[in-house]
PDB file of N, CA and C in Angstrom:
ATOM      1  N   UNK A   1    -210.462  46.529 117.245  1.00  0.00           N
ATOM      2  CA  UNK A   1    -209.494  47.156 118.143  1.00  0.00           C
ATOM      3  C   UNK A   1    -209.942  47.039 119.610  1.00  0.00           C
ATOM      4  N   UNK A   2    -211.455  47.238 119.884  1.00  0.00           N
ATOM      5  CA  UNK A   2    -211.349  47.043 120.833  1.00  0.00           C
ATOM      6  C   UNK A   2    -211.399  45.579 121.767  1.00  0.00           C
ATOM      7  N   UNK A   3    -211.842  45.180 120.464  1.00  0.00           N
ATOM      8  CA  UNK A   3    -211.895  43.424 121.034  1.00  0.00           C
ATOM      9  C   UNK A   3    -210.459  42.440 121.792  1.00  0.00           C
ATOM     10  N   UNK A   4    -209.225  43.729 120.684  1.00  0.00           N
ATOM     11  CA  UNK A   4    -208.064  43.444 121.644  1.00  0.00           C
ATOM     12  C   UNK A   4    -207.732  44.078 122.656  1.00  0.00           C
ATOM     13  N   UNK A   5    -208.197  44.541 122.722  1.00  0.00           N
ATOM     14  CA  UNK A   5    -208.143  45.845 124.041  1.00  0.00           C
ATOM     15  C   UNK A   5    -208.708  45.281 125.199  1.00  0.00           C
ATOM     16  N   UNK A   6    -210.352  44.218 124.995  1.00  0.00           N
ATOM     17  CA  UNK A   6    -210.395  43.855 126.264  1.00  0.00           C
ATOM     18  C   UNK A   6    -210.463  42.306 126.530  1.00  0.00           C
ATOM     19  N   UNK A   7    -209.404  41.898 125.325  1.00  0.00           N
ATOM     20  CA  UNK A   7    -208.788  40.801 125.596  1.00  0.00           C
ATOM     21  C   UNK A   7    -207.666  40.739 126.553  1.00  0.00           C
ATOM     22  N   UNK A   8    -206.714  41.827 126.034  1.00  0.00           N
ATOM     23  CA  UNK A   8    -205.402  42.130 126.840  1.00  0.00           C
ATOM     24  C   UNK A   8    -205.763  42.228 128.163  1.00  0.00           C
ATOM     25  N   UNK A   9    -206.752  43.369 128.449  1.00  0.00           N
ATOM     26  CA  UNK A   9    -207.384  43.732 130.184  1.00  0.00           C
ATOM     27  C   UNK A   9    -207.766  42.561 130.882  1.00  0.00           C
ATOM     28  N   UNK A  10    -208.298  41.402 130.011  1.00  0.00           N
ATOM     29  CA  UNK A  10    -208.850  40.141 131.062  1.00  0.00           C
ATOM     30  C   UNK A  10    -207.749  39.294 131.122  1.00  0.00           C
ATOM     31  N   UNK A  11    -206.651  39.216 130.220  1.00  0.00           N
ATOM     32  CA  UNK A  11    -205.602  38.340 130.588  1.00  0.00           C
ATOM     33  C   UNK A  11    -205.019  39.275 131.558  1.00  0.00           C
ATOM     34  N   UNK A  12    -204.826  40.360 131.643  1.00  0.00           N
ATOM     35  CA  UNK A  12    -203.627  41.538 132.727  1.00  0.00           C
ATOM     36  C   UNK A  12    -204.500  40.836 133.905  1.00  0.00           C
ATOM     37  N   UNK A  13    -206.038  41.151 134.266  1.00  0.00           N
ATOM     38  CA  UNK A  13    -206.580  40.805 135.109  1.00  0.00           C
ATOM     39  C   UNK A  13    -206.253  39.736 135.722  1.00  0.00           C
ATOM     40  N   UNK A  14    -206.844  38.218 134.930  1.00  0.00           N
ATOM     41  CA  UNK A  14    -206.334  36.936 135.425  1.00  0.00           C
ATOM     42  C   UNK A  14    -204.737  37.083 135.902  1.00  0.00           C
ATOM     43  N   UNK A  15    -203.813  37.404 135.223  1.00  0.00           N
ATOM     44  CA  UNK A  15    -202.512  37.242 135.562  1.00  0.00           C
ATOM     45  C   UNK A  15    -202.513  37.729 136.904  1.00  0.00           C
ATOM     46  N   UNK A  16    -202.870  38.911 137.223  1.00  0.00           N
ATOM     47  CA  UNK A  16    -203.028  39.828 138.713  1.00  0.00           C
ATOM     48  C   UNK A  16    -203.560  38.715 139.475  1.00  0.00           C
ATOM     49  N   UNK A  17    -204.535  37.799 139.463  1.00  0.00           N
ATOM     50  CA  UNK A  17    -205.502  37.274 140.238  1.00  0.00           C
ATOM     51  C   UNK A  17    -204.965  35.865 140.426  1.00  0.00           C
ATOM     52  N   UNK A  18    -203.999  35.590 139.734  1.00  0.00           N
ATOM     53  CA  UNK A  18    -202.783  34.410 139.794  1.00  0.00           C
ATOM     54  C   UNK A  18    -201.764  34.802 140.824  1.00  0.00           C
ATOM     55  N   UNK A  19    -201.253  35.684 140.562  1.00  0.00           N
ATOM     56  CA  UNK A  19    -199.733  36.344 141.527  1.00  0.00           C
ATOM     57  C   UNK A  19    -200.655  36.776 142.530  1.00  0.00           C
ATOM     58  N   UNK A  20    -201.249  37.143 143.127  1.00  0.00           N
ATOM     59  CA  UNK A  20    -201.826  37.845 144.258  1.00  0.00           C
ATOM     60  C   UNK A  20    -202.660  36.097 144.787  1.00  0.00           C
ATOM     61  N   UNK A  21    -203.174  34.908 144.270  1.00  0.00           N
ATOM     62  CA  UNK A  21    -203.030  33.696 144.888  1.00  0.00           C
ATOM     63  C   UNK A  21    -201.789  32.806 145.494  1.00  0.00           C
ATOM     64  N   UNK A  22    -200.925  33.056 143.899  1.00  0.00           N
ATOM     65  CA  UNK A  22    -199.705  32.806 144.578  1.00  0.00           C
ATOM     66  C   UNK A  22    -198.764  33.444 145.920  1.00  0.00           C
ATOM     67  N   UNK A  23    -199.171  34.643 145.655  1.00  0.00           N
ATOM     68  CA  UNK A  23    -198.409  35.363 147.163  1.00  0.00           C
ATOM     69  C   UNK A  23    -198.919  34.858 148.018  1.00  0.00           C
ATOM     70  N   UNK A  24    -200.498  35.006 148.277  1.00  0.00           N
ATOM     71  CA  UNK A  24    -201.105  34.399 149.643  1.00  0.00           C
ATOM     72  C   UNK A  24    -200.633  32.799 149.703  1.00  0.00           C
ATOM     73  N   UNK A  25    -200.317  32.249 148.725  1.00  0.00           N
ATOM     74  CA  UNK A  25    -200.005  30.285 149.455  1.00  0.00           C
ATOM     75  C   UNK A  25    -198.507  30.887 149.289  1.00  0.00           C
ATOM     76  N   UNK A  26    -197.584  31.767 149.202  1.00  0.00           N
ATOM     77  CA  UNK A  26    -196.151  31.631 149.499  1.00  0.00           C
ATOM     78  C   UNK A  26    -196.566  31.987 151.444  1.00  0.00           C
ATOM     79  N   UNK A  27    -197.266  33.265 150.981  1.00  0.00           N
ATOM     80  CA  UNK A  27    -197.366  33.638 152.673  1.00  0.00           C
ATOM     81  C   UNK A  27    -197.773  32.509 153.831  1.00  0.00           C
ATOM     82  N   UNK A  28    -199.032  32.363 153.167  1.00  0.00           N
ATOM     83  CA  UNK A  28    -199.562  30.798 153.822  1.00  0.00           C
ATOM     84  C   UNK A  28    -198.492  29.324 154.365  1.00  0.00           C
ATOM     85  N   UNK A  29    -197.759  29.443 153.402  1.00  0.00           N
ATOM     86  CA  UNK A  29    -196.565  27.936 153.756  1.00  0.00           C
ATOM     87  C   UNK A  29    -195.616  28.208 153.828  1.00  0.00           C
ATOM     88  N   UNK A  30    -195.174  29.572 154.212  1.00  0.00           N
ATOM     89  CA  UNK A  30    -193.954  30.320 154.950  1.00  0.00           C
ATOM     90  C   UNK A  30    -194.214  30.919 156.442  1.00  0.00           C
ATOM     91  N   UNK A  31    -195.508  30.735 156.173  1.00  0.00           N
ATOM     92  CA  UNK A  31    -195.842  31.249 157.824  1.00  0.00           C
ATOM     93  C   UNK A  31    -195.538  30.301 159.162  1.00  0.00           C
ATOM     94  N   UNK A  32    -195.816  30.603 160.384  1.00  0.00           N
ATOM     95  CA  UNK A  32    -196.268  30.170 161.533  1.00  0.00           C
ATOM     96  C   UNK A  32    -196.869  28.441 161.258  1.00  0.00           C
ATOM     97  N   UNK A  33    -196.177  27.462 161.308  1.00  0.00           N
ATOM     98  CA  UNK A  33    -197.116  26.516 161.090  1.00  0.00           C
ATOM     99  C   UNK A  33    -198.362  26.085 162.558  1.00  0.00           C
ATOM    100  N   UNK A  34    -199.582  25.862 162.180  1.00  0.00           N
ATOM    101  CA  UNK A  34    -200.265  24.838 162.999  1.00  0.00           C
ATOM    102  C   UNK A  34    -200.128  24.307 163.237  1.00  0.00           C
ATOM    103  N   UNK A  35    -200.031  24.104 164.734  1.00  0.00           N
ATOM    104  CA  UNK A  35    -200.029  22.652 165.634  1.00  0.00           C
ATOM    105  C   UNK A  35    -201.112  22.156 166.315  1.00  0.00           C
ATOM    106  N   UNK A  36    -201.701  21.764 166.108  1.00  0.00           N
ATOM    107  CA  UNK A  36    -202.917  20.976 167.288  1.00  0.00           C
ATOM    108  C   UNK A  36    -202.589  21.169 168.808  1.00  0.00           C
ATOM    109  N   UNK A  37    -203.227  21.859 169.540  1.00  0.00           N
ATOM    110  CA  UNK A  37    -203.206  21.561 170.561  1.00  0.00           C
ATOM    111  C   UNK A  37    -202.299  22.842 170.999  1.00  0.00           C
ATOM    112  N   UNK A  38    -201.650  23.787 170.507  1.00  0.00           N
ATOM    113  CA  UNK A  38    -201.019  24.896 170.404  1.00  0.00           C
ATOM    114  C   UNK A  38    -202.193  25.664 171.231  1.00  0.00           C
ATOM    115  N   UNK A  39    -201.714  26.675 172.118  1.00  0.00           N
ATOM    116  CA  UNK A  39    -202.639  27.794 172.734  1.00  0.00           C
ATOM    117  C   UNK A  39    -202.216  29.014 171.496  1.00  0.00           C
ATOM    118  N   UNK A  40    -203.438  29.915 171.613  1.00  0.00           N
ATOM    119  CA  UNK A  40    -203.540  31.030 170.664  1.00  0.00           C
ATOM    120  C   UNK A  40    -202.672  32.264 171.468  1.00  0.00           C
ATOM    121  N   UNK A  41    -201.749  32.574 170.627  1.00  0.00           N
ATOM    122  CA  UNK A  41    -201.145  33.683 171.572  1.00  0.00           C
ATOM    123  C   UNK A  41    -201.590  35.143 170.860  1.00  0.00           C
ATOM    124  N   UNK A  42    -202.687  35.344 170.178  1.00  0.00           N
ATOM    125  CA  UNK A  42    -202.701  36.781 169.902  1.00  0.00           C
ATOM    126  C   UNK A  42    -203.520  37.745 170.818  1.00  0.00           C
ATOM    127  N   UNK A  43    -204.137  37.311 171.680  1.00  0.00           N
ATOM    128  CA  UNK A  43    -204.387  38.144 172.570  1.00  0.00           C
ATOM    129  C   UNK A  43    -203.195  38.138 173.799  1.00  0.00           C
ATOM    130  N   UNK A  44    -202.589  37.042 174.121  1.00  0.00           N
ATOM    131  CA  UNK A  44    -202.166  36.299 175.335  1.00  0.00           C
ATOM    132  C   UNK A  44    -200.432  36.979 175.855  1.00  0.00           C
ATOM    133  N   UNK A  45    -200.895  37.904 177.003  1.00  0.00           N
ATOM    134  CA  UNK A  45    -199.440  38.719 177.295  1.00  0.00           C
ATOM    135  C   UNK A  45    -198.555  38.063 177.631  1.00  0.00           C
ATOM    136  N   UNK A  46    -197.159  38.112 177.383  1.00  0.00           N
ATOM    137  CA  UNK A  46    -196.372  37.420 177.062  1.00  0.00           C
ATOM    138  C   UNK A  46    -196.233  37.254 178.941  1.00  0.00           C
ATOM    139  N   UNK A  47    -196.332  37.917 179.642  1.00  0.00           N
ATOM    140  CA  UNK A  47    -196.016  37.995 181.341  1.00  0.00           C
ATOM    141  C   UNK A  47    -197.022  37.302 181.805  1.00  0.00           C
ATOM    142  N   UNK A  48    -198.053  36.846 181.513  1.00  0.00           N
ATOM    143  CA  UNK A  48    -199.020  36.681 182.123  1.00  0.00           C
ATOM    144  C   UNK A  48    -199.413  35.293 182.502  1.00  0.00           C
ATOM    145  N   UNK A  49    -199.888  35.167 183.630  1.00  0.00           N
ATOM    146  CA  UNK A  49    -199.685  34.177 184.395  1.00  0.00           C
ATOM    147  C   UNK A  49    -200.254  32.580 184.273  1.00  0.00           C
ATOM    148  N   UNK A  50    -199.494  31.351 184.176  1.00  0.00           N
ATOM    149  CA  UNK A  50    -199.953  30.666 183.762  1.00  0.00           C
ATOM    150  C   UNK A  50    -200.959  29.671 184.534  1.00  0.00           C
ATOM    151  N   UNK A  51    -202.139  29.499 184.232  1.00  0.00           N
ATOM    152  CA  UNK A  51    -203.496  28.482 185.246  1.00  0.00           C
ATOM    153  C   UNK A  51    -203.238  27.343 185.046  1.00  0.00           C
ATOM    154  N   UNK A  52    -202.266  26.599 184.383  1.00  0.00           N
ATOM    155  CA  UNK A  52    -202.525  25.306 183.770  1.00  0.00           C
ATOM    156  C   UNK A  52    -201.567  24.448 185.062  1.00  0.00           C
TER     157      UNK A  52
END
């Protein structure tokens, strides 16, 4: 009994550890794509003045 018991828990596990990869590459290749050569805007105020 219990051998099925922590059979079931390591497949529930793996399955969790599948969908929670899959979310991160849906998030990942739905996001913001990379561009080379792109400036980083997470610090960078949107008003603020440009040096270039």
């Amino acid at each position: 009994m219990m051998k099925r018991v922590a059979t079931w828990a390591f497949y529930a596990i793996g399955a969790l550890a599948i969908a929670y990869l899959a979310l991160h590459a849906y998030a990942m290749f739905t996001g913001q794509p990379i561009v080379p050569g792109d400036p980083i805007h997470i610090f960078r105020k949107p008003d603020a003045p440009s040096y270039s």
